[in-house]
Protein backbone atom coordinates (compact mmCIF):
# COMPACT_ATOMS: atom_id res chain seq x y z
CA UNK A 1 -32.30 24.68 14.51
CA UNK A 2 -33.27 27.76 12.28
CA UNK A 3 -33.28 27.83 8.82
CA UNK A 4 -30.56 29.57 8.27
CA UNK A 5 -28.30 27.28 10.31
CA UNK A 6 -29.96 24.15 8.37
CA UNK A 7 -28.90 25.99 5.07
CA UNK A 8 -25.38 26.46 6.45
CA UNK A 9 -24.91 23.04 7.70
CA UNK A 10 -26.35 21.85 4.32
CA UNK A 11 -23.79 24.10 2.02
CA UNK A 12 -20.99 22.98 4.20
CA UNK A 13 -21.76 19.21 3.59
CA UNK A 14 -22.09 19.80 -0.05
CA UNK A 15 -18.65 21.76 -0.07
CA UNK A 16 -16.89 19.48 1.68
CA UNK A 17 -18.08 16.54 -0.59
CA UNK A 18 -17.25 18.45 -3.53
CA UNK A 19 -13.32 18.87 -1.76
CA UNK A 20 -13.41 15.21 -0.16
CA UNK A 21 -13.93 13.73 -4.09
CA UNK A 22 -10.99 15.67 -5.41
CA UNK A 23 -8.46 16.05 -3.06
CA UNK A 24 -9.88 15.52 1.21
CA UNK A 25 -9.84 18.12 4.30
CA UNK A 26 -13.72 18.68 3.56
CA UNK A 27 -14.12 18.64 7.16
CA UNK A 28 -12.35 21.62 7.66
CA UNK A 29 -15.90 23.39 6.34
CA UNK A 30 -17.85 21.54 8.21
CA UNK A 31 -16.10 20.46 11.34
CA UNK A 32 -15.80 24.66 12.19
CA UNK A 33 -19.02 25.74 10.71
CA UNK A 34 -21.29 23.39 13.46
CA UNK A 35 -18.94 24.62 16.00
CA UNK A 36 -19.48 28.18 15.11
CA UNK A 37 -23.06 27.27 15.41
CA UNK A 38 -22.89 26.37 18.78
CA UNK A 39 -22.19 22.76 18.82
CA UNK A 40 -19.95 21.09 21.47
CA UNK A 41 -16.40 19.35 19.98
CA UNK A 42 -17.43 15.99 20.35
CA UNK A 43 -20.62 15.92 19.26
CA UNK A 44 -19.84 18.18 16.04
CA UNK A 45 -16.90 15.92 15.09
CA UNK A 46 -18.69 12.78 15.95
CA UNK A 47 -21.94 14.26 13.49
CA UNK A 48 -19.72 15.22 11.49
CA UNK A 49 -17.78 12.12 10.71
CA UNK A 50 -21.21 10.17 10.15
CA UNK A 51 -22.60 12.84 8.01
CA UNK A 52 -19.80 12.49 5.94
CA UNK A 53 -20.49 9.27 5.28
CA UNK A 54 -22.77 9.10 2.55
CA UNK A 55 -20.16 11.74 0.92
CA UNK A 56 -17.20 9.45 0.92
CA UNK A 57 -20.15 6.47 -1.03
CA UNK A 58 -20.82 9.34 -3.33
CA UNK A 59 -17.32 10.01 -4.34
CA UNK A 60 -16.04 6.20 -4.56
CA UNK A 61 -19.08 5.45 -6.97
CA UNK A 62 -18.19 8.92 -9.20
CA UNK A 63 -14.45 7.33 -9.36
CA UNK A 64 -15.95 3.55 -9.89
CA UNK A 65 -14.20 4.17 -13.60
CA UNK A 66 -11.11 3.99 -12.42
CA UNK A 67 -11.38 1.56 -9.41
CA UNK A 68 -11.83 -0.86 -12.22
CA UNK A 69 -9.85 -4.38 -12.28
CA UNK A 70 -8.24 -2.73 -8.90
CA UNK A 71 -10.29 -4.93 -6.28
CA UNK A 72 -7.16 -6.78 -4.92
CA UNK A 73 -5.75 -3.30 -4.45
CA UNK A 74 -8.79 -2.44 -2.68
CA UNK A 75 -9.05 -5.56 -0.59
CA UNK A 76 -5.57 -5.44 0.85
CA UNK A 77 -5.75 -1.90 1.10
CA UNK A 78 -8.83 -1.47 2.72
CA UNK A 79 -8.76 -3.96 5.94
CA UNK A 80 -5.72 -1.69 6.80
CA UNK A 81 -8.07 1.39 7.05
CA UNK A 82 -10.77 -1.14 8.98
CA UNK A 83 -8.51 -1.72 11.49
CA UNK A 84 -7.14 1.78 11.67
CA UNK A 85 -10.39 3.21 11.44
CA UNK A 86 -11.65 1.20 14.24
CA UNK A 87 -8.24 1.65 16.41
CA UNK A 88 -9.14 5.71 15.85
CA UNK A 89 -12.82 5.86 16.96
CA UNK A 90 -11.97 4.24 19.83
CA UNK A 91 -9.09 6.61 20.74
CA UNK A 92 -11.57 9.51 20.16
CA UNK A 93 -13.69 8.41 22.83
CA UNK A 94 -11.11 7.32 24.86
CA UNK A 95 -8.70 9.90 25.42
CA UNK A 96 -8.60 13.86 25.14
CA UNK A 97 -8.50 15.84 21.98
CA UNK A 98 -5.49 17.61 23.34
CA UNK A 99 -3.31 13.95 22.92
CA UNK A 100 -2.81 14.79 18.76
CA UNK A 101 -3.29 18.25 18.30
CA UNK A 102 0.59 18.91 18.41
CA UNK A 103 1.13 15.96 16.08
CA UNK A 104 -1.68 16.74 13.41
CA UNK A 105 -0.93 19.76 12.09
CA UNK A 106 3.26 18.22 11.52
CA UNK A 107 1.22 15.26 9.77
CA UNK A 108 -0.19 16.51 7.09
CA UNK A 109 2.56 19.45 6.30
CA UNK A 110 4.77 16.19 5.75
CA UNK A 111 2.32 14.14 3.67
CA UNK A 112 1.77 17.71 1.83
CA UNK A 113 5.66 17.85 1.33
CA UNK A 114 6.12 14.08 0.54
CA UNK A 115 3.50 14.61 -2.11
CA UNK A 116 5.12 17.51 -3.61
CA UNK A 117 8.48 15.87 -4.17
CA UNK A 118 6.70 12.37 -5.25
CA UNK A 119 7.79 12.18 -8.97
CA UNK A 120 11.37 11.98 -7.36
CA UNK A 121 10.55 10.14 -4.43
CA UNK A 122 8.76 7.38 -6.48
CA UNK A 123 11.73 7.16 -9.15
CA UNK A 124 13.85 6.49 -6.06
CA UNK A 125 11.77 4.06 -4.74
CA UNK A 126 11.39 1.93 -8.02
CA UNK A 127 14.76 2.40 -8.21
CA UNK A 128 14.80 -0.17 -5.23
CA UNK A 129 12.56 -1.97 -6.00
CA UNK A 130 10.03 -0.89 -3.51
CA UNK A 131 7.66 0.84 -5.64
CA UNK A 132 4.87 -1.91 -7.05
CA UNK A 133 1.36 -2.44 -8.13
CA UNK A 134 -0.67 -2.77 -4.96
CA UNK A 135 2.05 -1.25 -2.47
CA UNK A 136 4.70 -3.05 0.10
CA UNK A 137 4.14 -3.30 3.81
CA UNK A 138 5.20 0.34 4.29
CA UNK A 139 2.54 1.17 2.59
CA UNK A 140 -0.16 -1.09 4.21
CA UNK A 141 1.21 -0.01 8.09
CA UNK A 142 1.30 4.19 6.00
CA UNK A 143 -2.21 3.32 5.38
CA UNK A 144 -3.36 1.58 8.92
CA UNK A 145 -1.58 4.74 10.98
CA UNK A 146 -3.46 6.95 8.71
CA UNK A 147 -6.90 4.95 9.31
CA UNK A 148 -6.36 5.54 12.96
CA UNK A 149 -5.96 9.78 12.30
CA UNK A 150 -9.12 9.31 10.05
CA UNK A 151 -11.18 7.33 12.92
CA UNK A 152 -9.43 9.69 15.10
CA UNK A 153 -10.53 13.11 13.70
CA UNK A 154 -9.65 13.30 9.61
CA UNK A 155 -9.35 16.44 7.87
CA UNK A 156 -6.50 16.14 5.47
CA UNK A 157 -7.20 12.61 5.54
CA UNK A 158 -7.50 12.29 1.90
CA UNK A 159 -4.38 14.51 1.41
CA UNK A 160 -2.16 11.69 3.51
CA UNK A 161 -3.58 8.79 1.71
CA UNK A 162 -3.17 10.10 -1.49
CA UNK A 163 0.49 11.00 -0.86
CA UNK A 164 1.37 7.37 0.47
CA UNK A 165 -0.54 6.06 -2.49
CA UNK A 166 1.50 7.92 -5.06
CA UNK A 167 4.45 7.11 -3.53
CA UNK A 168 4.67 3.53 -3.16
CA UNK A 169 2.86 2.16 -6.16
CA UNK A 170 3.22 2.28 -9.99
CA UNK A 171 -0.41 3.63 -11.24
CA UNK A 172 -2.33 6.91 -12.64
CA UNK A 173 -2.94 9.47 -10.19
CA UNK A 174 -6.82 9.55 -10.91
CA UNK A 175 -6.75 5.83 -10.14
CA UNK A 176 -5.18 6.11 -7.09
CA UNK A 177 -7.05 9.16 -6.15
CA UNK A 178 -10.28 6.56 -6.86
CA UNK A 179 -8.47 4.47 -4.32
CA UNK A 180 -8.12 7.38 -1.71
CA UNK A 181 -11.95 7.84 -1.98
CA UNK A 182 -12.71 3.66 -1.27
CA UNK A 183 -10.30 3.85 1.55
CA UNK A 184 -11.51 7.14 2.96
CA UNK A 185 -14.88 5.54 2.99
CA UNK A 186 -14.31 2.59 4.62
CA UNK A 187 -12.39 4.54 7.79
CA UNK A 188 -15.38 7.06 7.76
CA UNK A 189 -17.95 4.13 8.07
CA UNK A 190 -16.08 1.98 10.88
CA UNK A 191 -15.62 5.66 12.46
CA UNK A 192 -19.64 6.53 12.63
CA UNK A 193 -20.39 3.07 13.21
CA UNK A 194 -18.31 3.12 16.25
CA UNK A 195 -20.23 6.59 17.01
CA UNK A 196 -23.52 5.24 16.67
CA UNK A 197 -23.23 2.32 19.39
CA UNK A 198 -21.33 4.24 21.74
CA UNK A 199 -21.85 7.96 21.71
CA UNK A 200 -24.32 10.71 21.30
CA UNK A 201 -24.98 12.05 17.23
CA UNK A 202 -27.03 14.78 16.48
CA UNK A 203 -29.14 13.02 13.39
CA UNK A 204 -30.24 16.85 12.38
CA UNK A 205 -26.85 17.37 11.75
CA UNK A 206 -26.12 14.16 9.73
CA UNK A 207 -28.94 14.35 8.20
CA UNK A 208 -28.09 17.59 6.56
CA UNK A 209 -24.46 17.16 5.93
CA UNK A 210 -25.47 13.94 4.29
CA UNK A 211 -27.65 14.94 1.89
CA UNK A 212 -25.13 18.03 0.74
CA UNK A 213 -21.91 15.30 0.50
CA UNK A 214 -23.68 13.25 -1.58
CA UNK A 215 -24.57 16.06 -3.76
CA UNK A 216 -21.05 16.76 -3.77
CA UNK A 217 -18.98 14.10 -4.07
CA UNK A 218 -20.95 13.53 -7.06
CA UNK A 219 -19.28 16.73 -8.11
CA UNK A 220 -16.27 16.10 -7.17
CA UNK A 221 -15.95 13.41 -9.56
CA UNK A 222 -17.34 14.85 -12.49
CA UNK A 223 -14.78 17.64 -12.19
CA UNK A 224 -12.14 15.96 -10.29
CA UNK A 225 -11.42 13.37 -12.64
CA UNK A 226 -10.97 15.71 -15.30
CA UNK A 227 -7.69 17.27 -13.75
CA UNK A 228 -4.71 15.90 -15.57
CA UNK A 229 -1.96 14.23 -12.90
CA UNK A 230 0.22 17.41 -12.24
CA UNK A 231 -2.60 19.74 -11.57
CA UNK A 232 -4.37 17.43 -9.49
CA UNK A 233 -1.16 17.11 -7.90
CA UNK A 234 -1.00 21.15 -7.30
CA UNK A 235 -4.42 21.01 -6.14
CA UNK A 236 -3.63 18.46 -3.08
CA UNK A 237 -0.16 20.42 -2.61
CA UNK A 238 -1.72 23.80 -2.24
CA UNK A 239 -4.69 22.22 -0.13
CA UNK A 240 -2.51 20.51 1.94
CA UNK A 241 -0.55 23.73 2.97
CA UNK A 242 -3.58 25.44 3.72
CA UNK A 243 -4.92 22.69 6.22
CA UNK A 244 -1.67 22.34 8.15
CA UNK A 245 -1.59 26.38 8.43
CA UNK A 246 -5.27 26.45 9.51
CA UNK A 247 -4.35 23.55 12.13
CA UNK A 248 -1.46 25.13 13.50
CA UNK A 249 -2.98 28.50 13.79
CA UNK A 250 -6.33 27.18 15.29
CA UNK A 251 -4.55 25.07 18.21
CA UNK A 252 -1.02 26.93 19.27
């Protein structure tokens, strides 16, 4: 690996902390920028996803503020991901990249949509009833499907959780977006872990992408959770858009 290549790896890790923190879809910097170095498919998303890893820690601990007094939340929350997560990985190894690149792109434009309409959507659903503190079962089997697109490949990963999240329960969009990060995490970590035991990682590549996501997700929360609620929500809108274009361009 030359310098140069080391550097770019290293930026893209840090940008795509920075992005993960706020909103998600950091891979799309550094999922394309190994591959435009050379790397094979599998081995640059499977790098990837570990690299990322120390990102995701990074961003949950800059959002810690506002994960505060929500540990059921998390608890509930988070063995949905696990078991997604896991459910993913194992797909990824299993079957051919070319089995969800039709869906993916359709994915997130909907979450992306679904997040754009959510004061409405929300005031619906409370309406019903079905809006509440930690979420309903739609939103734990939202959050389990999503897990297994996270283990699975994950850009716009954060953008889906985020837009269940806000949908389905009755909280401040920086705490859920705190939330997003923990649950993130935890579908990242099965996800390398899974990597680790049972495929090949390039450690120069995690290595590098590691050390630049940490560096950003600490970023990301010192300026993400600054954003008030409706800019924040522009933010994930407008990103959102921009990953399902880039998706649908890259693979049709």
């Amino acid at each position: 690996m030359t310098p140069w290549a080391a550097l770019a790896i290293f930026s893209a890790g840090l940008a795509a902390g920075t992005i993960n923190a706020i909103v998600g879809s950091g891979s799309l910097i550094t999922f394309p920028t190994l591959l435009a170095l050379g790397y094979p498919p599998v081995l640059a998303n499977v790098s990837n996803n570990v690299g990322l890893v120390p990102g995701s820690a990074s961003g949950a601990v800059a959002y810690r503020r506002e994960l505060e007094g929500r540990r059921p939340r998390l608890v509930k929350l988070g063995a949905a991901s696990l078991t997604g997560g896991i459910t993913g990985a194992v797909l990824l190894l299993a079957l051919p990249s070319s089995v969800f690149k039709a869906a993916i792109p359709a994915l997130v434009l909907v979450a992306t949509v679904l997040m754009a309409v959510q004061p409405r959507v929300s005031a619906w659903l409370a309406a019903r009833g079905e809006r509440h503190v930690h979420g309903g079962a739609p939103l734990l089997v939202g959050v389990f499907l999503t897990g297994i697109y996270g283990g699975y490949f994950g850009a716009a990963q954060g953008v889906i959780l985020i837009s269940l999240l806000a949908i389905f329960i009755d909280d401040d969009l920086q705490r859920l977006n705190g939330t997003k990060n923990v649950l993130a995490l935890v579908v990242n970590g099965v996800a390398a872990v899974t990597f680790i035991l049972f495929t090949t990682v390039s450690w120069s590549v995690v290595a590098l992408i590691a050390a630049g996501s940490t560096i950003g997700g600490q970023l990301g929360g010192i300026y993400g959770r600054r954003l008030p609620a409706d800019i924040l929500r522009v933010c994930i809108v407008v990103v959102g858009l921009g990953v399902a274009i880039v998706l649908f361009v890259a693979w049709h």
